[in-house]
Protein backbone atom coordinates (compact mmCIF):
# COMPACT_ATOMS: atom_id res chain seq x y z
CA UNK A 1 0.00 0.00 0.00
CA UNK A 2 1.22 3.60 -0.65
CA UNK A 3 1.91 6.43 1.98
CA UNK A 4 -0.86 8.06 0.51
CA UNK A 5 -3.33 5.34 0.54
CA UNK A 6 -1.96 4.68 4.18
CA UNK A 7 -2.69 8.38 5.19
CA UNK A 8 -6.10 8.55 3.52
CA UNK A 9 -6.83 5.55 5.58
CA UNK A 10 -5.88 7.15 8.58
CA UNK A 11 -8.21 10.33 7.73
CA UNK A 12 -11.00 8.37 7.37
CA UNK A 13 -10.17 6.60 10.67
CA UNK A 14 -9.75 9.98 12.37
CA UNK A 15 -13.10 10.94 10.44
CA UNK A 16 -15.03 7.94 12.57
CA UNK A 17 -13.40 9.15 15.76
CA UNK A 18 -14.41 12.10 15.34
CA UNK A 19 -17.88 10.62 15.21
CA UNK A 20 -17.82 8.45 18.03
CA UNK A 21 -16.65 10.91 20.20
CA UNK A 22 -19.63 13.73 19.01
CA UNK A 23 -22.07 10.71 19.54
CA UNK A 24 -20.64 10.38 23.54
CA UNK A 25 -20.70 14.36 23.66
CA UNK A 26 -24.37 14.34 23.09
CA UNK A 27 -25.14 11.43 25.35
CA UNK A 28 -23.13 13.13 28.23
CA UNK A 29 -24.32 17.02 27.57
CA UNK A 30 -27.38 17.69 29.85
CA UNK A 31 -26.01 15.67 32.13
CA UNK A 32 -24.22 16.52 36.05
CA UNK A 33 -20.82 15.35 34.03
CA UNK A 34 -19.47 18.64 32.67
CA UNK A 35 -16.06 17.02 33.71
CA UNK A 36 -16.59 14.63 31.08
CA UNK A 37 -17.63 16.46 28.47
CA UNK A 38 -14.86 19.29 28.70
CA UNK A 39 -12.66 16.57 27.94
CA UNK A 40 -14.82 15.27 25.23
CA UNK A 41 -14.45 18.75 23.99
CA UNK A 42 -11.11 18.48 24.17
CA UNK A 43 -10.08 15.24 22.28
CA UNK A 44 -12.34 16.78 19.64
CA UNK A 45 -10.62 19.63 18.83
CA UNK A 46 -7.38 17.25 18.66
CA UNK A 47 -8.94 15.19 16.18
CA UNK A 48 -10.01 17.99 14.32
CA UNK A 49 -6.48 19.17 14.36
CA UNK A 50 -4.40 15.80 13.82
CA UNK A 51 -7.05 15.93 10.85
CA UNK A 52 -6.21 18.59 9.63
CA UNK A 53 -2.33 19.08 10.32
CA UNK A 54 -2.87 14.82 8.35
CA UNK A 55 -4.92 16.96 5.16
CA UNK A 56 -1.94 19.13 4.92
CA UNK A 57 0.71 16.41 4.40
CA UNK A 58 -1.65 14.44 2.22
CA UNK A 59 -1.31 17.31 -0.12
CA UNK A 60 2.45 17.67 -0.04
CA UNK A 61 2.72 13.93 -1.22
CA UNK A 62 3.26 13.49 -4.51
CA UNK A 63 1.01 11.30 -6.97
CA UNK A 64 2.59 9.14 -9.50
């Protein structure tokens, strides 16, 4: 497999995350557990960023 099939992989891994962790957001915000979801919160915006920073150096790759 190439880097940049390996990478776009990864994205769409990250992509799911992202996902799973908005889905245990929801379920926790209402709720007494704002501990919980501040770090929720928080490994979002990671994602979002390892996501992003990963988009970047998907473009830099070349295609043959």
């Amino acid at each position: 497999m190439s880097l940049a099939a390996d990478l776009t992989s990864l994205s769409s891994t990250l992509d799911q995350m992202l996902e799973r962790v908005e889905a245990a957001a929801t379920e926790v915000r209402g709720t007494d557990r704002d501990d919980v979801l501040g770090d929720l919160y928080e490994v979002e915006r990671h994602l979002r960023s390892a996501n992003r920073r990963l988009s970047r150096a998907l473009k830099e790759i070349p295609t043959p």
